[in-house]
N, C-alpha and C. Protein backbone atom coordinates (compact mmCIF):
# COMPACT_ATOMS: atom_id res chain seq x y z
N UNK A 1 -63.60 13.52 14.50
CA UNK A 1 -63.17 13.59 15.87
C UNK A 1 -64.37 13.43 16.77
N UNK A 2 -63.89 12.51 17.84
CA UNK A 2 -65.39 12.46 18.62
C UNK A 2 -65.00 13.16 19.70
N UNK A 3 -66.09 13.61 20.95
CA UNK A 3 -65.91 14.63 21.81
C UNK A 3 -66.98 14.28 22.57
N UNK A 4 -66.60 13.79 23.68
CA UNK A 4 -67.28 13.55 24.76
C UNK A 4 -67.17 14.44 25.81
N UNK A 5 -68.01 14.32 27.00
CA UNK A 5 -67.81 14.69 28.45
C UNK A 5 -67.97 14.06 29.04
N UNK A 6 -68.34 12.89 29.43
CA UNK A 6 -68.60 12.01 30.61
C UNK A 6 -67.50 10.35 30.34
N UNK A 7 -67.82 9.66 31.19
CA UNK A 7 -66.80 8.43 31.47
C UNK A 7 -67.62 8.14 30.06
N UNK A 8 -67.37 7.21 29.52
CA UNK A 8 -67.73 6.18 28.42
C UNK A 8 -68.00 5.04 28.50
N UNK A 9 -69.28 4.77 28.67
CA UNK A 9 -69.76 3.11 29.32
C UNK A 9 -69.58 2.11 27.77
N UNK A 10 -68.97 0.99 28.37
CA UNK A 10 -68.72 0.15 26.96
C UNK A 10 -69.98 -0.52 26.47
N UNK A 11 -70.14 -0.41 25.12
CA UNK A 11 -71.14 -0.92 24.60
C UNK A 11 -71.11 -1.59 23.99
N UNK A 12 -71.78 -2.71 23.33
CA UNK A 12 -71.61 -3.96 22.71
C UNK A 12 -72.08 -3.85 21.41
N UNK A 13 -71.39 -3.75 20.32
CA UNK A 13 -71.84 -3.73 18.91
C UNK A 13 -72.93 -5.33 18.41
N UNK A 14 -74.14 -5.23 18.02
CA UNK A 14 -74.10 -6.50 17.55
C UNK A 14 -74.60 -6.01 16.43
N UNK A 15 -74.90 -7.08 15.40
CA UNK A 15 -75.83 -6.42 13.78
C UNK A 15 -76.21 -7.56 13.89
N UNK A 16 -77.01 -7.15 12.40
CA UNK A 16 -77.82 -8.25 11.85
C UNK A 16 -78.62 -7.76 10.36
N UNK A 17 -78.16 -8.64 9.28
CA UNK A 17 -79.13 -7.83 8.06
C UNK A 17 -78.75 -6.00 8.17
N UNK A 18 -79.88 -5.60 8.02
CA UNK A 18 -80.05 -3.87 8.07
C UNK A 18 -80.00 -2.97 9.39
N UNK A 19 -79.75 -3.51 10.74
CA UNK A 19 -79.51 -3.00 11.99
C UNK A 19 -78.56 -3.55 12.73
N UNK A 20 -77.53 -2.43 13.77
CA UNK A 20 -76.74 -2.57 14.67
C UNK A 20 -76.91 -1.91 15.76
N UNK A 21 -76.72 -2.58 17.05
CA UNK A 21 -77.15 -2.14 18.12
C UNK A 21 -75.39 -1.56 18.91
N UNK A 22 -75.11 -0.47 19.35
CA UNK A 22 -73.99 -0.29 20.20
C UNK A 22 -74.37 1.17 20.88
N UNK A 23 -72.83 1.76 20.89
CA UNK A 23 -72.99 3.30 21.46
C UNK A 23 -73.04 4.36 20.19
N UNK A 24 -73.67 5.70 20.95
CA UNK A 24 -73.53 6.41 20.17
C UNK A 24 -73.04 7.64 20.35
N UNK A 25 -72.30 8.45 20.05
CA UNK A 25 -71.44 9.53 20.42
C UNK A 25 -71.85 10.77 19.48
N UNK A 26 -71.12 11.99 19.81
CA UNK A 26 -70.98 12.49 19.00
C UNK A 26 -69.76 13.86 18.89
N UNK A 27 -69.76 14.63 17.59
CA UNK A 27 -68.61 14.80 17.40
C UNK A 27 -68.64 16.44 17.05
N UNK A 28 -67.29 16.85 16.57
CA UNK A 28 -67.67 18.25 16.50
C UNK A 28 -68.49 19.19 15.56
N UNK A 29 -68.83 20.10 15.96
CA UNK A 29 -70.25 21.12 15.35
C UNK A 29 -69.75 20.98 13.84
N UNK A 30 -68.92 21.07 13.81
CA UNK A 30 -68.39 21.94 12.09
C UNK A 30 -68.89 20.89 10.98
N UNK A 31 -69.87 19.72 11.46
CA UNK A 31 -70.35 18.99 10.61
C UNK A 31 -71.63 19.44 10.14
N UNK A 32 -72.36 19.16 8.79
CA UNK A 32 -73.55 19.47 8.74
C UNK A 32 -74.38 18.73 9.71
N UNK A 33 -75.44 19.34 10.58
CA UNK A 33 -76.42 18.34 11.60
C UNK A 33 -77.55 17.68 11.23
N UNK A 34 -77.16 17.19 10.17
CA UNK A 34 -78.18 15.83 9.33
C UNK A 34 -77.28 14.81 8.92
N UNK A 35 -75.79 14.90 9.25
CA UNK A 35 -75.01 13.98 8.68
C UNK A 35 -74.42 13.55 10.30
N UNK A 36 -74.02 12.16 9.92
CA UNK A 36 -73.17 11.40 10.76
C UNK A 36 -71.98 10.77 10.13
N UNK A 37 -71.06 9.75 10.92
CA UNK A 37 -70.09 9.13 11.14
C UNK A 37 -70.25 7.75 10.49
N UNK A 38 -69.75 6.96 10.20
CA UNK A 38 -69.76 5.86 10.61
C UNK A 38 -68.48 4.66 10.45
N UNK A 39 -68.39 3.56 11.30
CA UNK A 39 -67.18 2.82 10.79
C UNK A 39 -67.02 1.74 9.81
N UNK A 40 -68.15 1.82 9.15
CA UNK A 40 -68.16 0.55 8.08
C UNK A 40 -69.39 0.99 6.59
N UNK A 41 -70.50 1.47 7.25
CA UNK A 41 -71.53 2.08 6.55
C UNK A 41 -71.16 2.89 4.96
N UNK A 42 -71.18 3.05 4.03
CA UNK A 42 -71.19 3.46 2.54
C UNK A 42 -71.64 4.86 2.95
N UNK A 43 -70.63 5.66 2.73
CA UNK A 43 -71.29 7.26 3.01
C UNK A 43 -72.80 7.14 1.95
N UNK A 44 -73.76 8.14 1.65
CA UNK A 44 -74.85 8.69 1.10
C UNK A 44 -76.07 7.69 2.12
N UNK A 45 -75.63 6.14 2.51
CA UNK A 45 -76.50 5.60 4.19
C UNK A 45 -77.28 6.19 4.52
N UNK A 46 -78.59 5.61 4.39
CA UNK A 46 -79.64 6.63 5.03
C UNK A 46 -79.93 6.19 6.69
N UNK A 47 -79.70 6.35 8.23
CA UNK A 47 -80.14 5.72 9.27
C UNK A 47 -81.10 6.32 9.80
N UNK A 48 -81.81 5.71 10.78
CA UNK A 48 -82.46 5.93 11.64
C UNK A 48 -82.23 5.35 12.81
N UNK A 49 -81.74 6.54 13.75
CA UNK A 49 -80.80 6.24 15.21
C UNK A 49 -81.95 6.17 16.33
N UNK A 50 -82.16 5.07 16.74
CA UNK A 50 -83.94 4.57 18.07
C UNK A 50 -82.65 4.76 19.67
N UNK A 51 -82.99 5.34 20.29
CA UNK A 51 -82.47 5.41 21.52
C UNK A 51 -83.58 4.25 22.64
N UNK A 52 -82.76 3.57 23.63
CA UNK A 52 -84.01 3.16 24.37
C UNK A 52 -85.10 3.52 24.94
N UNK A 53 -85.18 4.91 25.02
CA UNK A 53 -86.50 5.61 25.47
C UNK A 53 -87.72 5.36 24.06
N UNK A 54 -87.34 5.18 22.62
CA UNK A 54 -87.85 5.36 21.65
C UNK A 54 -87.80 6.47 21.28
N UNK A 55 -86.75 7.87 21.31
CA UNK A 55 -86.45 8.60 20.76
C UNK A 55 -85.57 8.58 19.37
N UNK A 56 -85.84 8.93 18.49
CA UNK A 56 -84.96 8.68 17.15
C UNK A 56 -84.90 10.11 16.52
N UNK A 57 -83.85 9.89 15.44
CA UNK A 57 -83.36 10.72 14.79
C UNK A 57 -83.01 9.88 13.21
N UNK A 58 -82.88 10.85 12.71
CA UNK A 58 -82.60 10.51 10.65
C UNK A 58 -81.17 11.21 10.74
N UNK A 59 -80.37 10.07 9.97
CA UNK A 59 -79.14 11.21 9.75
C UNK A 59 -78.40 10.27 8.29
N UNK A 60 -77.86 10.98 7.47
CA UNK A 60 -76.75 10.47 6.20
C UNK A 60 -75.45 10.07 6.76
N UNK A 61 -74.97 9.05 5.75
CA UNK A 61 -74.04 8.93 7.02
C UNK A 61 -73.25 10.08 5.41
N UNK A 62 -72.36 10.99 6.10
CA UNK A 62 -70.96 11.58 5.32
C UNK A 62 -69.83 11.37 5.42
N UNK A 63 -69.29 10.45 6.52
CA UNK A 63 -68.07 10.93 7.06
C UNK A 63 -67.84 9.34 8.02
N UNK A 64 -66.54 8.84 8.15
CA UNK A 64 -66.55 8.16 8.21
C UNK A 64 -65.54 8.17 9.80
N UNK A 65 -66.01 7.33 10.60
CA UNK A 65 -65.89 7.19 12.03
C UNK A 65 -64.86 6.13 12.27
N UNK A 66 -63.87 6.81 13.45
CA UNK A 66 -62.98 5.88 13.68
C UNK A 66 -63.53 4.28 14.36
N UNK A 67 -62.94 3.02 13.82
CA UNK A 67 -63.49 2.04 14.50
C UNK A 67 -63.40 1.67 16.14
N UNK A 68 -64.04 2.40 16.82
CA UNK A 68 -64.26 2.37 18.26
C UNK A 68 -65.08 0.87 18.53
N UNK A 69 -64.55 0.02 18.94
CA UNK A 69 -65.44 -0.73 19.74
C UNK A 69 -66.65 -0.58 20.46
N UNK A 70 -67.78 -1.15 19.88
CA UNK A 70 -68.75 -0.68 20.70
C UNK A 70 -69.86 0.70 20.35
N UNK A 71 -69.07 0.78 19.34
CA UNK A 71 -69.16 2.41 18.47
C UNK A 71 -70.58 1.99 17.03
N UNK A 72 -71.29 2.37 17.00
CA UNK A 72 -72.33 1.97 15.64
C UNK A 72 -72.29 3.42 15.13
N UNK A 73 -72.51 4.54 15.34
CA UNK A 73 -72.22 5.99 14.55
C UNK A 73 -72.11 7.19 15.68
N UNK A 74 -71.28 8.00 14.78
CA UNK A 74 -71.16 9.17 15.53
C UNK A 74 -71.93 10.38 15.02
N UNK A 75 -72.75 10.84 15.95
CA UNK A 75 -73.89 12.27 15.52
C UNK A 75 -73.05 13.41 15.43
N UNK A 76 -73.99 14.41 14.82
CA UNK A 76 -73.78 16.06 14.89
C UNK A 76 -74.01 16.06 16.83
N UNK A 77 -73.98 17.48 17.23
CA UNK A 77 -74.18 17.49 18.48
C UNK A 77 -75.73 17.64 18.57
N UNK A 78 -76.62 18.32 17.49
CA UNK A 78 -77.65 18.66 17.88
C UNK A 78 -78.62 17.34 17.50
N UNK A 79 -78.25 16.33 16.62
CA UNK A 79 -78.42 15.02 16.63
C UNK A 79 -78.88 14.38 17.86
N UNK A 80 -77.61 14.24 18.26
CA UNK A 80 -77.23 13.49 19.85
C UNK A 80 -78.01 13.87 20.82
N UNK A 81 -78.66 15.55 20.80
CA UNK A 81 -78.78 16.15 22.04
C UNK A 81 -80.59 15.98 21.96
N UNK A 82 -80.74 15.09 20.50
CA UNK A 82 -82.56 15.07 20.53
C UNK A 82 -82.58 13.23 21.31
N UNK A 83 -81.66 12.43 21.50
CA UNK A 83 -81.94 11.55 22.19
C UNK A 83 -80.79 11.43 23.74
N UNK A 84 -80.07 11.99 24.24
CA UNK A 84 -79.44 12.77 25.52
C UNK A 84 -79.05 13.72 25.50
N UNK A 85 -79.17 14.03 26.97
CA UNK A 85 -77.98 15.66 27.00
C UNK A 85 -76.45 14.88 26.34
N UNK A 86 -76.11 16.49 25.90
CA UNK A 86 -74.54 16.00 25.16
C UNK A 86 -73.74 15.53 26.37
N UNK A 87 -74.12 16.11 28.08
CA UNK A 87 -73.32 15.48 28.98
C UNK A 87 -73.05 14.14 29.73
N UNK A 88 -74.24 13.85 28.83
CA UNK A 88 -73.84 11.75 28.88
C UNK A 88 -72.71 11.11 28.05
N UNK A 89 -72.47 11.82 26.91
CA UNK A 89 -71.33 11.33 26.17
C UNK A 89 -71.34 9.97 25.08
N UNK A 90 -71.89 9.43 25.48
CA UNK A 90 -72.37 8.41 25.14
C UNK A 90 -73.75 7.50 25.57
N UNK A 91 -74.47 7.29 24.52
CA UNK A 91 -75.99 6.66 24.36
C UNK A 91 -76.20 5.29 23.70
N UNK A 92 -76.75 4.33 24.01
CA UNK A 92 -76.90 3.53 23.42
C UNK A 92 -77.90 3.42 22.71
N UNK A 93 -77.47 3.16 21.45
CA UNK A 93 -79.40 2.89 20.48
C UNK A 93 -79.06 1.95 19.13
N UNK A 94 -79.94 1.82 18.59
CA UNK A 94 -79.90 0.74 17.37
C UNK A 94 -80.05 1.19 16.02
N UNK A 95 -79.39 1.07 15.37
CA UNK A 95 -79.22 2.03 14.07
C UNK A 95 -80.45 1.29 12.36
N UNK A 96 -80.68 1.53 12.03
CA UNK A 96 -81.63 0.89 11.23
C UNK A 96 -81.64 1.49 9.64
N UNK A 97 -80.94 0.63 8.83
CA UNK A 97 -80.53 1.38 7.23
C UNK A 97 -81.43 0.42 6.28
């Protein structure tokens, strides 16, 4: 389940080889906060989530994310909250496996 607070700016999925660039969300606590989402990715996935500031994070993917348009993975909250406040809702960054 994903869980936002703010409007949801649309983001543009693209890939290529070993990286995809779109939004990134995230979802509720009751997940472990080293694991993520994803909509296509092979759970045990190792990523590394680059926000445009050059903030990143490491996460597994476990769990598998509804196909949202625009959507590349969904974080733990405390994930999310090392590259925005959780009250942006959505972040854009580039995922790298």
């Amino acid at each position: 389940m994903t869980t936002t607070t703010a409007a949801q700016a649309p983001a543009v999925e693209s890939s290529s080889g070993d990286s995809a660039s779109g939004g990134a969300t995230y979802y509720a606590s009751y997940f472990p906060a080293s694991g993520c989402a994803s909509p296509s990715l092979p759970k045990g996935t190792v990523l590394t989530v680059t926000a445009a500031d050059g903030s990143q994070v490491v996460c597994t993917v476990d769990d598998r994310e509804a196909d949202n348009p625009g959507r590349v993975v969904d974080l733990s909250p405390a994930e999310f909250s090392e590259l925005a406040p959780l009250s942006q809702g959505v972040v854009d960054v580039t995922i790298t496996w």
